[in-house]
Protein backbone atom coordinates (compact mmCIF):
# COMPACT_ATOMS: atom_id res chain seq x y z
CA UNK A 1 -16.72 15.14 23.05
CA UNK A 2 -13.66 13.82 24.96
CA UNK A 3 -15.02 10.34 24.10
CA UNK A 4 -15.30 11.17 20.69
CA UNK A 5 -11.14 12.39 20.44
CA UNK A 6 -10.27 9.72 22.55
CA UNK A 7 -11.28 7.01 19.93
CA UNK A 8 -9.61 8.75 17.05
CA UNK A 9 -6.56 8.16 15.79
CA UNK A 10 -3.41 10.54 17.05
CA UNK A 11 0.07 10.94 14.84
CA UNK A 12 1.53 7.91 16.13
CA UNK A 13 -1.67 5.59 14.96
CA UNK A 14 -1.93 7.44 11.67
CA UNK A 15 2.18 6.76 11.11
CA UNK A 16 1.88 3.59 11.77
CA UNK A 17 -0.75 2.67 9.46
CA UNK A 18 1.09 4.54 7.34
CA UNK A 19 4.49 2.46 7.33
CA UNK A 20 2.20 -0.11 7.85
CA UNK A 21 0.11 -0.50 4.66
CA UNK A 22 3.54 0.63 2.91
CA UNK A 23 5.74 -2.47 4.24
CA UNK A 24 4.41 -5.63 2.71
CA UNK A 25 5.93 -8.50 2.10
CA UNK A 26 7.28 -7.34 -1.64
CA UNK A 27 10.15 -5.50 -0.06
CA UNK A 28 11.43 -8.93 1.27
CA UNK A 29 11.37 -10.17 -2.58
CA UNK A 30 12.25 -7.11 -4.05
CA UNK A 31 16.45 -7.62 -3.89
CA UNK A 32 15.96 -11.24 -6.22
CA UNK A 33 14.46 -9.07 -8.95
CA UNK A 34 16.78 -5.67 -8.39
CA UNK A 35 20.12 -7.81 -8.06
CA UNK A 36 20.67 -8.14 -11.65
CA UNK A 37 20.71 -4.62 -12.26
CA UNK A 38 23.95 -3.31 -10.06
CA UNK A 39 24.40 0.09 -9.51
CA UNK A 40 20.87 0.75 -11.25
CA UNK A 41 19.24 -0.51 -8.63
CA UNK A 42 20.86 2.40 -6.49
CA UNK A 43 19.71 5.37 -8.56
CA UNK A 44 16.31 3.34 -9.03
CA UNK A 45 15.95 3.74 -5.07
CA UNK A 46 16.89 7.33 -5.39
CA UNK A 47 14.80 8.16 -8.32
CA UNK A 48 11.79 6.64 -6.58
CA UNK A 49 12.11 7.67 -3.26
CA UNK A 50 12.52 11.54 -4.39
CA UNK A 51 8.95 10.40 -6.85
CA UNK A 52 6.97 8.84 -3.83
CA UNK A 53 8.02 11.63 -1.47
CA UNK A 54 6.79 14.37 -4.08
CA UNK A 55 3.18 12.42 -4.45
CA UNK A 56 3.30 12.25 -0.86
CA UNK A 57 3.48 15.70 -0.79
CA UNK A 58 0.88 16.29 -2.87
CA UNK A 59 -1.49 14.40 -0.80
CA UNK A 60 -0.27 16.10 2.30
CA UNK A 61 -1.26 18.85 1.00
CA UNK A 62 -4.67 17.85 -0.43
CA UNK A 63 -5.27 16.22 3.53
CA UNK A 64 -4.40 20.07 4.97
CA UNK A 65 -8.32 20.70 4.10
CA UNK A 66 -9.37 18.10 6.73
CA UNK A 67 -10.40 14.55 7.76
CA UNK A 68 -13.49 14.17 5.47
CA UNK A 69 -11.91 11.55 3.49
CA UNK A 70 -9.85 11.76 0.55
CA UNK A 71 -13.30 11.84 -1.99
CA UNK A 72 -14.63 14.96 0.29
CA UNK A 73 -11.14 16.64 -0.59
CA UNK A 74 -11.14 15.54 -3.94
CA UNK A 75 -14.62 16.61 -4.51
CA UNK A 76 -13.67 20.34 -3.16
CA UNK A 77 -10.93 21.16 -6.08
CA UNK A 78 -12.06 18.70 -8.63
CA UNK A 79 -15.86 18.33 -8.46
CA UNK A 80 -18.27 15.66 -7.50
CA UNK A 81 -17.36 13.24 -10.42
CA UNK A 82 -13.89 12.99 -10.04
CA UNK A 83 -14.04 12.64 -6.37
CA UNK A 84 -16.08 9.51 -7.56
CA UNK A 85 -13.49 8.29 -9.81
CA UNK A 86 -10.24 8.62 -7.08
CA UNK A 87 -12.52 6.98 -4.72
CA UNK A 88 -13.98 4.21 -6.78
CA UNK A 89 -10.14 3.23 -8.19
CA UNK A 90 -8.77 3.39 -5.05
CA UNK A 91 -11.54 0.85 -3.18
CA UNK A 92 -10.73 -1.27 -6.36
CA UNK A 93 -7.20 -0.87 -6.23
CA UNK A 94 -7.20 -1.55 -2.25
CA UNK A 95 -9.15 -4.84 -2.33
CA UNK A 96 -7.87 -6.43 -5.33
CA UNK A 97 -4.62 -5.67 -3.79
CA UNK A 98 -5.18 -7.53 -0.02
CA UNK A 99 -5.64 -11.20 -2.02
CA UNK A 100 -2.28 -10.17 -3.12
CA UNK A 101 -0.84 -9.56 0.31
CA UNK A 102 -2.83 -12.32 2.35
CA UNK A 103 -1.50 -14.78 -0.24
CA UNK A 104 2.09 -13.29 0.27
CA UNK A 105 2.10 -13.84 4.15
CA UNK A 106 0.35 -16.57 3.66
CA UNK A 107 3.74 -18.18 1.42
CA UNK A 108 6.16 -16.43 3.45
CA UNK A 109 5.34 -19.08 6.64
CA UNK A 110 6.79 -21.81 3.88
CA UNK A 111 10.18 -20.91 4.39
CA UNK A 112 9.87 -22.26 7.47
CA UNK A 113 8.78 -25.69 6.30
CA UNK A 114 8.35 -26.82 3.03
CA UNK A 115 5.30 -28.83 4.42
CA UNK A 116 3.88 -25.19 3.72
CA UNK A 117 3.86 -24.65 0.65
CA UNK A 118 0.93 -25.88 -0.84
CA UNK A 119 -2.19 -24.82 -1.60
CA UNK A 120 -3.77 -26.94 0.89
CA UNK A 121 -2.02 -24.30 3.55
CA UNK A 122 -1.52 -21.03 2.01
CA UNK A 123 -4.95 -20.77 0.69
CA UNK A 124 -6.84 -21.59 4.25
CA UNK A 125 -4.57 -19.09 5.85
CA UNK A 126 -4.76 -16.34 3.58
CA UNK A 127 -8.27 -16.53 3.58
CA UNK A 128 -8.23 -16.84 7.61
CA UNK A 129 -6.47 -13.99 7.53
CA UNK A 130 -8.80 -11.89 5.71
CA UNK A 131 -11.49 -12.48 8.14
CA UNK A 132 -9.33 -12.26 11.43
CA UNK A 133 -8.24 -8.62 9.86
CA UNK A 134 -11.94 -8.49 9.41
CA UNK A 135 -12.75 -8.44 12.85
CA UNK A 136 -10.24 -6.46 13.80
CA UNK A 137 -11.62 -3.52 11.57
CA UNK A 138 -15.00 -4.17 12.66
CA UNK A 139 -13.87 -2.92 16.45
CA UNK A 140 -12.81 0.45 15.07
CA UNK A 141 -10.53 2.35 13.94
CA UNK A 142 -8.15 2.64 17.19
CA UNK A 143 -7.81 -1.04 17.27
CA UNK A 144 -6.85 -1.20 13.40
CA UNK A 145 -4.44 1.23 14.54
CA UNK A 146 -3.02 -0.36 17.42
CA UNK A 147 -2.99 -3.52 15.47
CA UNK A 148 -0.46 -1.31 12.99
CA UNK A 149 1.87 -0.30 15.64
CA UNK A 150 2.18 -3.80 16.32
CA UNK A 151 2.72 -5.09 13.41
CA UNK A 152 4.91 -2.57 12.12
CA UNK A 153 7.23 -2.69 15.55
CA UNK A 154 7.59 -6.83 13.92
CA UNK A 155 7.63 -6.55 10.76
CA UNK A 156 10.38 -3.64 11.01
CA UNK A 157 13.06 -6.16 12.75
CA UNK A 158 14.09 -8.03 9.44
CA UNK A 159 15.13 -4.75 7.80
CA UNK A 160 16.66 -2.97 10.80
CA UNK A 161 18.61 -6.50 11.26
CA UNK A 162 20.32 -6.78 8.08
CA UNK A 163 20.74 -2.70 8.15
CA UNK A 164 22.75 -3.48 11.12
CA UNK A 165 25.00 -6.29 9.86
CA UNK A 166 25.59 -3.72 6.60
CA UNK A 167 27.01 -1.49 9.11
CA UNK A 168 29.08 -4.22 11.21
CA UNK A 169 30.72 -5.62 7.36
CA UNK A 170 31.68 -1.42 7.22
CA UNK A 171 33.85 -1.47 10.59
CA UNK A 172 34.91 -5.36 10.07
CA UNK A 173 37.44 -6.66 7.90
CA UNK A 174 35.63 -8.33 5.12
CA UNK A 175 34.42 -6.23 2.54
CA UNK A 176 31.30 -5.99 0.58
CA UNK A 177 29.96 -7.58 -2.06
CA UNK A 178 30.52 -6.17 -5.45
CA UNK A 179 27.34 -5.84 -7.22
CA UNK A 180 25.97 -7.34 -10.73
CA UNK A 181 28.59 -5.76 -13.38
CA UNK A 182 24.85 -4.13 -15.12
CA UNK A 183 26.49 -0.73 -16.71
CA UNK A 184 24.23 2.28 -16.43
CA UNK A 185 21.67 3.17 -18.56
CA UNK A 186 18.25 4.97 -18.72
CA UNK A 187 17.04 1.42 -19.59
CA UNK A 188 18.48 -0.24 -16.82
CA UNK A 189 17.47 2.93 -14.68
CA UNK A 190 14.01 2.96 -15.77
CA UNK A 191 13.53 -0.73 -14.57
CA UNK A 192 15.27 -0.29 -11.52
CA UNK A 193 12.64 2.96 -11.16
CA UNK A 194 9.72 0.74 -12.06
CA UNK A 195 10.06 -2.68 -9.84
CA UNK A 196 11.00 -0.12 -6.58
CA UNK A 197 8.56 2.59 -7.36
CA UNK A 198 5.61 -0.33 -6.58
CA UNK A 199 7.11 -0.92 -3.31
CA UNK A 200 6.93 2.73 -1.62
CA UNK A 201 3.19 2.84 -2.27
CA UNK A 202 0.69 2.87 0.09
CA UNK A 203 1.00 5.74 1.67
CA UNK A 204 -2.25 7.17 0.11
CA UNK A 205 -4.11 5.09 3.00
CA UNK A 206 -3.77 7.59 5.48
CA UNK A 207 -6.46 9.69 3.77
CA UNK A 208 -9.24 6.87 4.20
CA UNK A 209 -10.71 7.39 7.60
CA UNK A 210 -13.34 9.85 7.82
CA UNK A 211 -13.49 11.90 10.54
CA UNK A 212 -11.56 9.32 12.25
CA UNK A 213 -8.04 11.25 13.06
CA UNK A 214 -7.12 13.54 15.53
CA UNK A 215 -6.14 17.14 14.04
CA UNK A 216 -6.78 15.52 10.85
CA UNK A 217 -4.86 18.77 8.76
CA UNK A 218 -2.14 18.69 10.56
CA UNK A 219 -1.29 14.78 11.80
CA UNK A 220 -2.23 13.08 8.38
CA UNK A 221 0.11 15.64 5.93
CA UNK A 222 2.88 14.57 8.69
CA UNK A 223 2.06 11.02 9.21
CA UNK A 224 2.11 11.08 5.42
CA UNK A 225 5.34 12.64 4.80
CA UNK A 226 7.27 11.08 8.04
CA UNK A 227 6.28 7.72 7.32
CA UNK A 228 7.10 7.85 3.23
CA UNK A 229 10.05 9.20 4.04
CA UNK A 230 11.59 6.85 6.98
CA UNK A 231 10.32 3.81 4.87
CA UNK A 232 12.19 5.28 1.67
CA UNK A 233 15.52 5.45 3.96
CA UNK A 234 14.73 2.19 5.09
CA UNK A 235 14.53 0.34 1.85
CA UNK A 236 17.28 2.23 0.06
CA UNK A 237 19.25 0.80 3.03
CA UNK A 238 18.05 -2.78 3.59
CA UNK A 239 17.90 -3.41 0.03
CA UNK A 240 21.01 -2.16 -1.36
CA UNK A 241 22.03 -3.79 2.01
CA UNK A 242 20.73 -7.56 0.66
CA UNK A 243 22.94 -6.89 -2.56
CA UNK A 244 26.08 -5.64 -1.21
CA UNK A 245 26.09 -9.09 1.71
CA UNK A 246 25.51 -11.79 -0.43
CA UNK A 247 27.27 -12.41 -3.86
CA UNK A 248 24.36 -11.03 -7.02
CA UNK A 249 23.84 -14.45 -8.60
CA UNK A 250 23.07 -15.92 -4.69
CA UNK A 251 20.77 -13.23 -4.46
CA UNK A 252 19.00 -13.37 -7.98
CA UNK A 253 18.21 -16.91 -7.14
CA UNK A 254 17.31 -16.89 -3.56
CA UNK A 255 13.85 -17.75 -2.07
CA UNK A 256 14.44 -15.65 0.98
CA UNK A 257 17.52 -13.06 0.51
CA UNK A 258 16.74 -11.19 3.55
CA UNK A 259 16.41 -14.99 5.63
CA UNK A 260 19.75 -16.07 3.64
CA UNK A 261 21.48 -12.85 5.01
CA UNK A 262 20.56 -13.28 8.72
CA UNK A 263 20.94 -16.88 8.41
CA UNK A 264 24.58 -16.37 6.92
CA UNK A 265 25.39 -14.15 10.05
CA UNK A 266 23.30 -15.51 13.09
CA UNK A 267 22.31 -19.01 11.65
CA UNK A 268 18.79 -20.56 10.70
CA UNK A 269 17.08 -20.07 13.87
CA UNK A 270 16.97 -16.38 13.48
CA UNK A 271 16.02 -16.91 9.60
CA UNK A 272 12.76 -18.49 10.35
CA UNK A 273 12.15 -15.91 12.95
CA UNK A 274 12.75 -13.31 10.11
CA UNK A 275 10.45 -15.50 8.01
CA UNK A 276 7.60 -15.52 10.29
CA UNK A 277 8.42 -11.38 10.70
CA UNK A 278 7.82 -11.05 6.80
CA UNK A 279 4.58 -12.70 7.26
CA UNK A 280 3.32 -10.71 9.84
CA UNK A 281 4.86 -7.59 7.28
CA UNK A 282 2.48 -8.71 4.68
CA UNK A 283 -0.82 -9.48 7.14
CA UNK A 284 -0.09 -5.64 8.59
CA UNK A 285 -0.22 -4.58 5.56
CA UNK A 286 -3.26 -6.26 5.12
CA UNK A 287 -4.70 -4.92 8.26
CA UNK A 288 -4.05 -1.24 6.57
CA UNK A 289 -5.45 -2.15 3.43
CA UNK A 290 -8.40 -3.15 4.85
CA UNK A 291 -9.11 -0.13 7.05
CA UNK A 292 -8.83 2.14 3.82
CA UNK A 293 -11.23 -0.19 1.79
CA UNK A 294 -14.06 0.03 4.68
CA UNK A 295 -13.74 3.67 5.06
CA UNK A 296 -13.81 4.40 0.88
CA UNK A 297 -16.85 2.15 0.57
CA UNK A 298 -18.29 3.74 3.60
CA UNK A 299 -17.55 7.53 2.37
CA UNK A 300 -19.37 6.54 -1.21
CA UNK A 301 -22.01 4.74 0.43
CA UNK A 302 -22.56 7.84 2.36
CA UNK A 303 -22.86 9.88 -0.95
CA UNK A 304 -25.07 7.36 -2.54
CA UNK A 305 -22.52 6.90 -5.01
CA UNK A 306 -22.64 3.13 -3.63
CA UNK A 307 -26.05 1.22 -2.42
CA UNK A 308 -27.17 2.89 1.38
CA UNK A 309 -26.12 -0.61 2.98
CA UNK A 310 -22.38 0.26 2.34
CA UNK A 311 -22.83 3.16 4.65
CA UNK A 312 -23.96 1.31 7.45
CA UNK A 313 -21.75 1.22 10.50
CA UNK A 314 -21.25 0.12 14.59
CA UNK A 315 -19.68 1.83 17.36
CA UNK A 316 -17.87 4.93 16.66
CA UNK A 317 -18.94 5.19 13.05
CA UNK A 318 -17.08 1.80 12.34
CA UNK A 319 -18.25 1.05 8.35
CA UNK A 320 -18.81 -2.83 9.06
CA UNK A 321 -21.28 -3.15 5.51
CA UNK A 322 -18.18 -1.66 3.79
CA UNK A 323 -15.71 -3.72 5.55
CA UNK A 324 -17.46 -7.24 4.94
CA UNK A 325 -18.12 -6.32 1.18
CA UNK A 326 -14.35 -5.72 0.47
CA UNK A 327 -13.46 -8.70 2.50
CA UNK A 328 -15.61 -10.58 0.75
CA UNK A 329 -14.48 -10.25 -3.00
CA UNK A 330 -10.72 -10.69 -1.38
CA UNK A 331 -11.96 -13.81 -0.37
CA UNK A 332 -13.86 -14.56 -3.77
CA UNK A 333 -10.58 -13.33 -5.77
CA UNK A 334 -8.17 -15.40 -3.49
CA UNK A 335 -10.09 -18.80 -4.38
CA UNK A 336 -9.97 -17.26 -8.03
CA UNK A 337 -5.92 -17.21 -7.67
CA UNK A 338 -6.54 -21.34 -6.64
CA UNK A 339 -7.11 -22.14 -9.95
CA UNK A 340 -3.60 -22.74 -12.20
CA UNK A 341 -6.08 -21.71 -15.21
CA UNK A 342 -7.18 -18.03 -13.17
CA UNK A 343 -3.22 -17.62 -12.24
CA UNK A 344 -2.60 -15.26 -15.49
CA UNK A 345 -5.38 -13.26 -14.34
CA UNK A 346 -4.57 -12.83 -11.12
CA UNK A 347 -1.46 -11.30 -11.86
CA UNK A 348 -3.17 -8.89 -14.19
CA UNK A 349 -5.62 -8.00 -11.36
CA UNK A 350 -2.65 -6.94 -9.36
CA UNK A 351 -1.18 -5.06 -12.33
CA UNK A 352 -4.45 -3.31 -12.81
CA UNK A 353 -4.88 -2.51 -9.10
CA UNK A 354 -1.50 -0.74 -9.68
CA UNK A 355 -2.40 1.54 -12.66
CA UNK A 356 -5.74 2.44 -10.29
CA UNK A 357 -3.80 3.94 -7.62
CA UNK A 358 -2.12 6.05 -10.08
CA UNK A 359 -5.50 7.44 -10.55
CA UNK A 360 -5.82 8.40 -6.78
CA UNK A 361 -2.33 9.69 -7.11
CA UNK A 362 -2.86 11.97 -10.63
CA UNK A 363 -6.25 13.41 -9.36
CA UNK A 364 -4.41 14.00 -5.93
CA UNK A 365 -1.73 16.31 -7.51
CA UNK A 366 -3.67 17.82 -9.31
CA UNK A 367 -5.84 19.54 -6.70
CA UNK A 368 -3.05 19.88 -5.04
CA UNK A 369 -1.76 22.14 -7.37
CA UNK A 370 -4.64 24.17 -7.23
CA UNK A 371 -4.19 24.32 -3.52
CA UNK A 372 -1.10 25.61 -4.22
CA UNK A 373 0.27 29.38 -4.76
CA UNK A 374 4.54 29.18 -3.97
CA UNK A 375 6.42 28.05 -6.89
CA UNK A 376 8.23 25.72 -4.95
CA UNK A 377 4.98 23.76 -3.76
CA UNK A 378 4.31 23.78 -7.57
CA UNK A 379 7.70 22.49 -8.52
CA UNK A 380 7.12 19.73 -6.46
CA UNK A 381 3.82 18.79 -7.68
CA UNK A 382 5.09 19.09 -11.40
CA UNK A 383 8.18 16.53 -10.35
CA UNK A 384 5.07 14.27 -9.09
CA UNK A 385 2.93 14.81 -12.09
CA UNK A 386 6.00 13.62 -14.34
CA UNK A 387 6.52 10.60 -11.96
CA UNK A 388 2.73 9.42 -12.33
CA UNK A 389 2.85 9.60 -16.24
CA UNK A 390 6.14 7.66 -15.89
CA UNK A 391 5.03 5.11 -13.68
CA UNK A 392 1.62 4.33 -15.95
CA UNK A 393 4.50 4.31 -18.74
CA UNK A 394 5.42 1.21 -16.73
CA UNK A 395 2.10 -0.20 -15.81
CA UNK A 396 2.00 -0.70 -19.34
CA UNK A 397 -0.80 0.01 -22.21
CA UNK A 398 -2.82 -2.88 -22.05
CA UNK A 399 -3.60 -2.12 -17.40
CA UNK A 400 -4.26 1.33 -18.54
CA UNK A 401 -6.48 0.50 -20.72
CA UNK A 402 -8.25 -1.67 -18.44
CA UNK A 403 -8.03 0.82 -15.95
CA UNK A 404 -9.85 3.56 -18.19
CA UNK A 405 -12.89 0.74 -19.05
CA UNK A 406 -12.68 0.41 -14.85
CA UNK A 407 -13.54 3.72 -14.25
CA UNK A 408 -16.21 3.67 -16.61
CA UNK A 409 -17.55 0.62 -15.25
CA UNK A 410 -17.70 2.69 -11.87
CA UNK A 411 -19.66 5.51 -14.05
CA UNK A 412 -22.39 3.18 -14.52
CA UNK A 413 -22.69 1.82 -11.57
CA UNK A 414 -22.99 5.47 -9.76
CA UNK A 415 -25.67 5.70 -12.18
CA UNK A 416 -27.87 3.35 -11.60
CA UNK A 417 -27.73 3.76 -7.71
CA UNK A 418 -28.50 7.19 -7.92
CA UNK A 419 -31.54 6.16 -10.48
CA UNK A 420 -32.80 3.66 -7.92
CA UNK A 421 -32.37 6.38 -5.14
CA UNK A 422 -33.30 9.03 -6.45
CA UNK A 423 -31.21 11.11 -4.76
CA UNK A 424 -29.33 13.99 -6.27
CA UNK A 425 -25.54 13.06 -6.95
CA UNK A 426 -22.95 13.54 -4.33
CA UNK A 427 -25.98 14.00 -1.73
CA UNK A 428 -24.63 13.00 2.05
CA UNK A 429 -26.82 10.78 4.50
CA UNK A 430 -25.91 8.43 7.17
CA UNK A 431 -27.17 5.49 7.81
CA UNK A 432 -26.41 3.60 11.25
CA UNK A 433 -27.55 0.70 12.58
């Protein structure tokens, strides 16, 4: 049994993947799009931090029932078919979403020399980096989570850095930048809302692992919480930081703001050391991703809701079958993204993979809220509801709908396994090499 503990994750692991998955190489692009906007981008931060923390919440509070996975707790409030649904969106979402990331740290290493830029580099090393991530996963889940302590310890610097220089311009003698002159509307709000909203999620990951965390009821709701929360702080601060040290039209057409801002106070040396920090923000993030994908394919393989090879695993219960199937349609939608004619889609793909998590995130609240008896854990799952609706408001009609076809893809698929099985619906087994 002490074995067992010893190779699961503790609060520190959990947090990190946490922060982890969370801090991806948008964050570093986020201030080119938000700069235009002022002041909105402010309450935008505000608005979406206090909507990310609530959801957060919500799946805290879903994770108090245990480490079965987030389909197991699902599947407890919400029956067996929308435990299917959260889970199959969310492996969708998650694996659609790490071409997306490898790509990004793949093009972050460019800033360092134009040399690469093209697709003759980025695409070799995003895929590379979809298999080395690969075989990190495949040695458990401890070493995906010491692999997120790392990363995040890295990828961390660039925002603490210009955090710190926000501070020194407070106590110096030159003063900040005045933002874009954007007055404030609900318009302008709603945008600012939309772009950051994207960039706090991520936290959902932390209910993957199955039976894989230490004290799962207690250390994931906290890892959840602790983690949105310092991240939200962290953003509103590096961000807003970005804007307020450079002048808005530098920063609206800026490759690199965060590089230009550390360049502008400690020269370029330290800007392609923050460059090759961003990529190692995006392949953490990757590393995070991953884990999640193995584990959902691995809990739906276990329920037959997926073929019996997608519950095969090594080690410590280490879903390798899951882990090489999500790894390999990254792979097959990264050389997708190489063609200028597939570029469109790609982009959609990402879109889409963002109205899925909402799934994860509706479902979660609402078995949250039947978890739920004070008025003030209520309160706060209602503020989250209203957040969801708002943020598939911005996702936009055409992802949703995809989204909803998606999910009824998934339907079919369940089907059919559990036809060629014949096993009844939502059945467990294990099956271990």
């Amino acid at each position: 049994m002490a074995d067992m503990i010893d190779n699961r994750m503790g609060i520190w692991m959990t947090t990190a993947l946490v922060i982890g998955t969370m801090v991806g190489a948008g964050i570093f692009m986020l201030p080119v799009t938000l700069a235009p906007l002022g002041a909105n981008t402010i309450i935008g931060w505000l608005v979406s931090s206090v909507g990310a923390l609530c959801i957060a919440f919500s799946l805290s509070r879903l994770s108090e029932l245990g480490g079965d996975g987030i389909q197991a707790n699902i599947e407890r409030e919400l029956g067996q078919n929308t435990g299917f649904l959260v889970a199959w969106a969310f492996w969708v979402s998650n694996w659609a979403a790490q071409a997306g990331v490898a790509l990004a740290g793949a093009s972050a290493l460019s800033w360092i020399d134009p040399r690469f830029a093209g697709p003759g580099f980025v695409l070799p090393v995003a895929m590379g980096s979809v298999l080395l991530f690969t075989v990190v996963n495949a040695f458990g889940v401890r070493a995906a989570g010491g692999m997120s302590i790392v990363t995040v310890a890295i990828k961390l610097l660039p925002l603490a850095a210009v955090i710190l220089i926000l501070l020194l311009r407070g106590v110096g003698p030159a003063a900040y930048e005045p933002l874009a002159p954007m007055p404030i509307s609900l318009a302008n709000i709603a945008t600012a809302v939309a772009l950051t909203f994207f960039a706090l999620t991520g936290f959902e990951n932390a209910t993957t692992p199955v039976g894989k965390v230490r004290d799962p009821a207690r250390t994931i709701p906290r890892a959840i919480l602790g983690g949105t929360l310092f991240v939200a702080i962290t953003y509103l601060l590096a961000s807003t930081g970005v804007q307020l040290l450079l002048p808005a039209d530098v920063v609206a057409a800026s490759p690199a703001p965060f590089a230009d801002v550390l360049a502008a106070q400690w020269g370029g040396g330290v800007a392609s050391l923050a460059a090759v920090a961003i990529a190692v923000a995006a392949f953490g993030c990757l590393n995070g991703l991953m884990l999640g994908t193995g584990e959902l394919g691995y809990a739906m393989g276990l329920r037959r809701d997926l073929p019996r090879f997608m519950a095969r695993t090594r080690g410590d219960n280490t879903p390798i079958a899951a882990q090489l199937v999500g790894s390999t349609l990254t792979i097959l939608l990264i050389v997708a993204n190489s063609s200028r004619a597939s570029a469109s889609l790609f982009t959609f793909v990402i879109l889409l993979a963002t109205a899925a998590v909402l799934v994860v995130y509706l479902a979660g609240a609402l078995a949250a809220w039947r978890l739920s008896a004070s008025r003030s854990s209520r309160a706060t799952i209602v503020v989250a509801l209203l957040f969801i609706l708002f943020a598939a408001y911005g996702a936009g009609l055409e992802a949703d709908l995809w989204c909803v076809a998606l999910l009824a893809i998934g339907l079919v698929i369940r089907g059919i396994v559990h036809r060629l099985d014949g096993r009844a619906p939502g059945a467990l087994a294990v099956a271990s090499e």
